[in-house]
Protein backbone atom coordinates (compact mmCIF):
# COMPACT_ATOMS: atom_id res chain seq x y z
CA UNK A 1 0.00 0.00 0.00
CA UNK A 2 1.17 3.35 -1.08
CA UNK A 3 2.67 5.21 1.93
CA UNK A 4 1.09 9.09 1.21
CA UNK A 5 2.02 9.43 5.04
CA UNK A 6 5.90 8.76 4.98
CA UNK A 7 5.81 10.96 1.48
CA UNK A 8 4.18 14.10 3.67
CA UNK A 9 6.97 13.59 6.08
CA UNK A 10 9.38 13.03 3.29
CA UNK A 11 8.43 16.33 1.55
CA UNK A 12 8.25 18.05 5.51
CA UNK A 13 12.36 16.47 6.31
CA UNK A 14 13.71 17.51 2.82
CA UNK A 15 14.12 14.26 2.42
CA UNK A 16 14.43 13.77 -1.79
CA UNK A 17 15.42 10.44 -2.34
CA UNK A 18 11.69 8.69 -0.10
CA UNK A 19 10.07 11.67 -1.81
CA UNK A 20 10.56 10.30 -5.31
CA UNK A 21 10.63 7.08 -4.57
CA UNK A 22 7.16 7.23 -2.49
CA UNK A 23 5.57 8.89 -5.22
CA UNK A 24 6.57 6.42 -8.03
CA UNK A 25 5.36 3.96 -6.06
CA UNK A 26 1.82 5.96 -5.35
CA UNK A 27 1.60 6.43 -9.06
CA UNK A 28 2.64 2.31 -9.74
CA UNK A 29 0.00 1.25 -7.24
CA UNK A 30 -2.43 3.64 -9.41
CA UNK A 31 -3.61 6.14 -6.95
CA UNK A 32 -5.13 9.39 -7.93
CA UNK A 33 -2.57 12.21 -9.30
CA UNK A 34 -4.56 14.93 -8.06
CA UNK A 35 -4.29 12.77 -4.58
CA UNK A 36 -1.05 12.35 -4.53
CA UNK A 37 -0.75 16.01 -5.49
CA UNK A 38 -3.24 17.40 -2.76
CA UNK A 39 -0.57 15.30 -0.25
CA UNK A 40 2.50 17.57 -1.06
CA UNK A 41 0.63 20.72 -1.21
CA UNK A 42 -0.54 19.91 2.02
CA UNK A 43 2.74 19.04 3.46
CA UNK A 44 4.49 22.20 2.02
CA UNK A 45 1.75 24.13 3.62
CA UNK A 46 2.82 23.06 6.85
CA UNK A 47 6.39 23.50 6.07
CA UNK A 48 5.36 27.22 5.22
CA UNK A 49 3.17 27.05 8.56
CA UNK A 50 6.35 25.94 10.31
CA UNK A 51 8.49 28.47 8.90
CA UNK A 52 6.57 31.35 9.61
CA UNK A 53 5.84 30.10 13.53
CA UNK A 54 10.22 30.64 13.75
CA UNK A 55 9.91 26.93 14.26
CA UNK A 56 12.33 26.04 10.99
CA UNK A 57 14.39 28.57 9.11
CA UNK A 58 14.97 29.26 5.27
CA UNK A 59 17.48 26.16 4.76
CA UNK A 60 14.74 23.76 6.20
CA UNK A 61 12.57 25.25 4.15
CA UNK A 62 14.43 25.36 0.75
CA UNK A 63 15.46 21.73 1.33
CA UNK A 64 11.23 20.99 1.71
CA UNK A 65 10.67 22.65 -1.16
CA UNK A 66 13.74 20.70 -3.45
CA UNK A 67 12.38 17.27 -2.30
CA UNK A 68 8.50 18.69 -3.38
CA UNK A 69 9.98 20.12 -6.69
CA UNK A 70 11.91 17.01 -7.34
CA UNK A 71 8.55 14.81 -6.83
CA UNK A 72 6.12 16.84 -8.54
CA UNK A 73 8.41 16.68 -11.83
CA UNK A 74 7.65 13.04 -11.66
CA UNK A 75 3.98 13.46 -11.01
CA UNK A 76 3.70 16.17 -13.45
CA UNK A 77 3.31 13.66 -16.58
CA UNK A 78 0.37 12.02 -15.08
CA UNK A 79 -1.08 15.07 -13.76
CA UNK A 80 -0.96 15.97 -17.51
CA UNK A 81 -2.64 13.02 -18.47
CA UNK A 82 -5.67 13.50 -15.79
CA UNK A 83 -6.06 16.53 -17.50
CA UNK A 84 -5.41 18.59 -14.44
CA UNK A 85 -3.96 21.86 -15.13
CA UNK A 86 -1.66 24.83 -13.31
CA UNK A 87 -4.77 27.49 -11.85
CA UNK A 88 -2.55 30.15 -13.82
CA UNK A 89 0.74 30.95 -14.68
CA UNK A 90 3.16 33.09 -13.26
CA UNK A 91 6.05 34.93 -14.30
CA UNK A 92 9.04 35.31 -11.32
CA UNK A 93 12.56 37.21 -11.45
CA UNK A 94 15.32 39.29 -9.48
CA UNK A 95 15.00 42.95 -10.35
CA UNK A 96 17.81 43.76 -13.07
CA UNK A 97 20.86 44.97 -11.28
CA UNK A 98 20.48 42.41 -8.39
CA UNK A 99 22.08 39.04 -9.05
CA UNK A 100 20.36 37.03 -5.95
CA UNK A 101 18.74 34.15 -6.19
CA UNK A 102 17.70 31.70 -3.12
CA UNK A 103 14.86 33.72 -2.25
CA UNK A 104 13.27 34.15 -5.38
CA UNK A 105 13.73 30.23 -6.39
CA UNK A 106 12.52 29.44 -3.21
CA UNK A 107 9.19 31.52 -3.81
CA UNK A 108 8.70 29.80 -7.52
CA UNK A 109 9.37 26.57 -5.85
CA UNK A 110 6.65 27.31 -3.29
CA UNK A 111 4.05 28.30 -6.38
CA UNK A 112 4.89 25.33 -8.23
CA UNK A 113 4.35 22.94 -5.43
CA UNK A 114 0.48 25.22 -4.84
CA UNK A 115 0.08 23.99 -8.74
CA UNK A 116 0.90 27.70 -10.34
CA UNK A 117 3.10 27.46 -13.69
CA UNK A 118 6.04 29.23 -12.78
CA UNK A 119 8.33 30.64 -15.57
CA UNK A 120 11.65 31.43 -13.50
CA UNK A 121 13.53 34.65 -15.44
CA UNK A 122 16.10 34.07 -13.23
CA UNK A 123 18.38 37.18 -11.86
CA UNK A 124 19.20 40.36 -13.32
CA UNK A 125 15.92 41.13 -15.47
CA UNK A 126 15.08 43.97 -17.38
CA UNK A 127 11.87 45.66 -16.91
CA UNK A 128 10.95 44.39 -20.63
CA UNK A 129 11.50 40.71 -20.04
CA UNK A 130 9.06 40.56 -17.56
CA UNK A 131 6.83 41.84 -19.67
CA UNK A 132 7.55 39.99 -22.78
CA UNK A 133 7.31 36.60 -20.74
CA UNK A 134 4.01 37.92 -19.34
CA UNK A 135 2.52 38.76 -22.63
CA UNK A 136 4.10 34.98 -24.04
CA UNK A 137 3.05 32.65 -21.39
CA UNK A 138 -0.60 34.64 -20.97
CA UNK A 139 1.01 35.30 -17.63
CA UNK A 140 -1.49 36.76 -14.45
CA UNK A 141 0.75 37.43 -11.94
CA UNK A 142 4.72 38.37 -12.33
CA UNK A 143 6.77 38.46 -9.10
CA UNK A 144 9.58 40.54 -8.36
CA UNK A 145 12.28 40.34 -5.90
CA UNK A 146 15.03 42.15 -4.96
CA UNK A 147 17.43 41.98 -1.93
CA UNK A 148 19.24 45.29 -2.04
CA UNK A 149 17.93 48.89 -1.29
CA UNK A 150 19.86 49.96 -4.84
CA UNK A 151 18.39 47.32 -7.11
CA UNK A 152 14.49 47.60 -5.24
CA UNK A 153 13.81 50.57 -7.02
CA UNK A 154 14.12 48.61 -10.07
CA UNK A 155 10.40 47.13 -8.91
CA UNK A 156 9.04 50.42 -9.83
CA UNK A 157 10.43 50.34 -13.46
CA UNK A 158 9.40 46.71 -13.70
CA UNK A 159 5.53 48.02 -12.61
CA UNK A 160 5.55 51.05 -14.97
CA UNK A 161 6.74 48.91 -17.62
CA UNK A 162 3.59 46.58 -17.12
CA UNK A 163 0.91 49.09 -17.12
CA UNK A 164 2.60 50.83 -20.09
CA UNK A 165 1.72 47.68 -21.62
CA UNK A 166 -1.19 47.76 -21.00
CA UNK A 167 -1.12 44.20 -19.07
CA UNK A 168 -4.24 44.97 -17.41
CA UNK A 169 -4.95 41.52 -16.19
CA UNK A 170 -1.78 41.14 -14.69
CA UNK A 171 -1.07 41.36 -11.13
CA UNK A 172 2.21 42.15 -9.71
CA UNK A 173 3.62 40.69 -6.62
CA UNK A 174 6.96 41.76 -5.14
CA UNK A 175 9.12 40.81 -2.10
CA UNK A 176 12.53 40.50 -0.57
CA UNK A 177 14.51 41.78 2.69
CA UNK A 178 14.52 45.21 2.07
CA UNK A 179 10.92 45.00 0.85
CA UNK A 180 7.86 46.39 3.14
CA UNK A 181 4.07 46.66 2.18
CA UNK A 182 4.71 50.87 2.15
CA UNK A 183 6.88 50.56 -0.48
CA UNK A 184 4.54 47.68 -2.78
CA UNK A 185 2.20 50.48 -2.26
CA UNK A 186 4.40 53.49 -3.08
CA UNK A 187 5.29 51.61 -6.82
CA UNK A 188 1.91 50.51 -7.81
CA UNK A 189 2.57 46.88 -6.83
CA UNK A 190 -0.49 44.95 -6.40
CA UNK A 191 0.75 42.77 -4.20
CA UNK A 192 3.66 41.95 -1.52
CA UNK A 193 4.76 38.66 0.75
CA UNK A 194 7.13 39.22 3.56
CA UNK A 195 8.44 35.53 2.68
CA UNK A 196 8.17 32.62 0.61
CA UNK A 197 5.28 31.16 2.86
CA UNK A 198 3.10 34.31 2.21
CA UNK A 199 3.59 34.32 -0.90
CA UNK A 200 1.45 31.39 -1.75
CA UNK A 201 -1.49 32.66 -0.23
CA UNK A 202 -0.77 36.16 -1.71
CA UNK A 203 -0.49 34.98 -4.90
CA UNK A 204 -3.53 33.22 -4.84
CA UNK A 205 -5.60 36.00 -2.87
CA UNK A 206 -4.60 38.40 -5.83
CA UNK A 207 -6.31 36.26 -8.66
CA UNK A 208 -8.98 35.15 -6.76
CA UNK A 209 -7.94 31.93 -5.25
CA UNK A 210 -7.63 32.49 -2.11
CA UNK A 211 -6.95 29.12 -0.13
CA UNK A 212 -9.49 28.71 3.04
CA UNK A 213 -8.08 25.76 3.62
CA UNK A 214 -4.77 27.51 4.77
C-alpha cells in the first residue's frame, strides 16, 4: 500500500530520495494524481506554517521545497494526463541589477508545489522581459524580488513597464529583505509577501484563489 504518510513527512524532512521514490510507487499502485498532489501541497503548507511560527528557518525550508519540486516533476506527466492543469501561470525574477537568487527560487518553488506554472527569469531582469514573458506565457501574476535597497527601485520600473503595456490583467507581486508593504504600495505593486510562505497565499488571494483551507 502506497505510503502518502511517509511521502508528507518526506516532503516536511527535505528528504528527496523517499520523496521520489514514495511517489513512483503511489503512481505504480495507481492512486489518484490529483491525490497524490493534494498530499504535497498539504505538506508544504505546513512546512510554510512551520516556517513562519520561527519553528524552521529558510534552509529547512528550501530543502522541503527541493524534495516537493523534485517529486512533482515526476507526477507532473500524469497530472498531464488526468487533464489537471496549473490554476494560472506566473512569471518570477530578481529585479535587473540584483544578481540574488535563493529567495526568489525558493518563492517559484513554493508556487509550483500550490500547482501555479512558474516561468523562473532568473536574476538580473530587465523591466521588458518581464513583460515579454508575461505577454508569451498569458502570464497573471509576475513576481519581483530584490534583496538590495539599490536594485528595489528597479520594482518600480518593472511596474511602470507593465501598465505601459497595458497588461491589465496582470497582477504584480513583489518581495525580498529590504521590501515592506509601504513601499509595494508606493510603486503601484499589487501585491507583496514578507516571505516565501506568504507568498502562496498572496499569490492566490490576488487572482482570486484564495486558499481557506490555509
Amino acid at each position: 500500500m502506497a505510503d502518502l504518510d511517509g511521502l508528507a513527512a518526506a516532503i516536511e524532512a527535505g528528504d528527496r530520495g523517499s520523496a521520489t521514490g514514495l511517489t513512483r510507487e503511489a503512481l505504480d499502485e495507481g492512486l489518484d494524481p490529483k491525490g497524490i498532489l493534494a498530499v504535497m501541497t498539504a505538506s508544504m503548507r505546513r512546512v510554510g506554517d512551520r516556517f513562519q511560527r520561527n519553528e524552521i528557518y529558510i534552509p529547512e525550508m528550501l530543502i522541503a521545497a527541493r524534495a516537493m519540486k523534485e517529486a512533482t516533476v515526476i507526477l507532473e506527466p500524469h497530472l498531464s494526463k488526468a487533464g489537471v492543469r496549473p490554476a494560472f501561470t506566473a512569471v518570477i525574477g530578481t529585479v535587473q541589477g540584483d544578481l540574488h537568487d535563493i529567495g526568489k527560487s525558493l518563492v517559484g518553488m513554493m508556487w509550483k508545489g500550490a500547482a501555479i506554472e512558474v516561468i523562473d527569469l532568473g536574476t538580473n531582469v530587465a523591466p521588458e522581459r518581464f513583460v515579454a514573458a508575461a505577454r508569451e506565457h498569458d502570464a497573471r501574476v509576475i513576481g519581483l524580488s530584490a534583496l538590495l535597497t539599490t536594485t528595489m527601485v528597479g520594482m518600480r520600473d518593472v511596474v511602470a513597464a507593465v501598465r505601459a503595456a497595458d497588461l491589465v490583467d496582470v497582477k504584480v507581486i513583489v518581495g525580498g529583505a529590504p521590501v515592506t508593504a509601504e513601499f509595494a504600495s508606493q510603486i503601484g505593486a499589487d501585491g507583496y509577501a514578507p516571505d516565501a510562505a506568504a507568498a502562496v497565499e498572496a499569490v492566490k488571494a490576488l487572482v482570486g484563489l484564495a486558499d481557506s483551507a490555509g
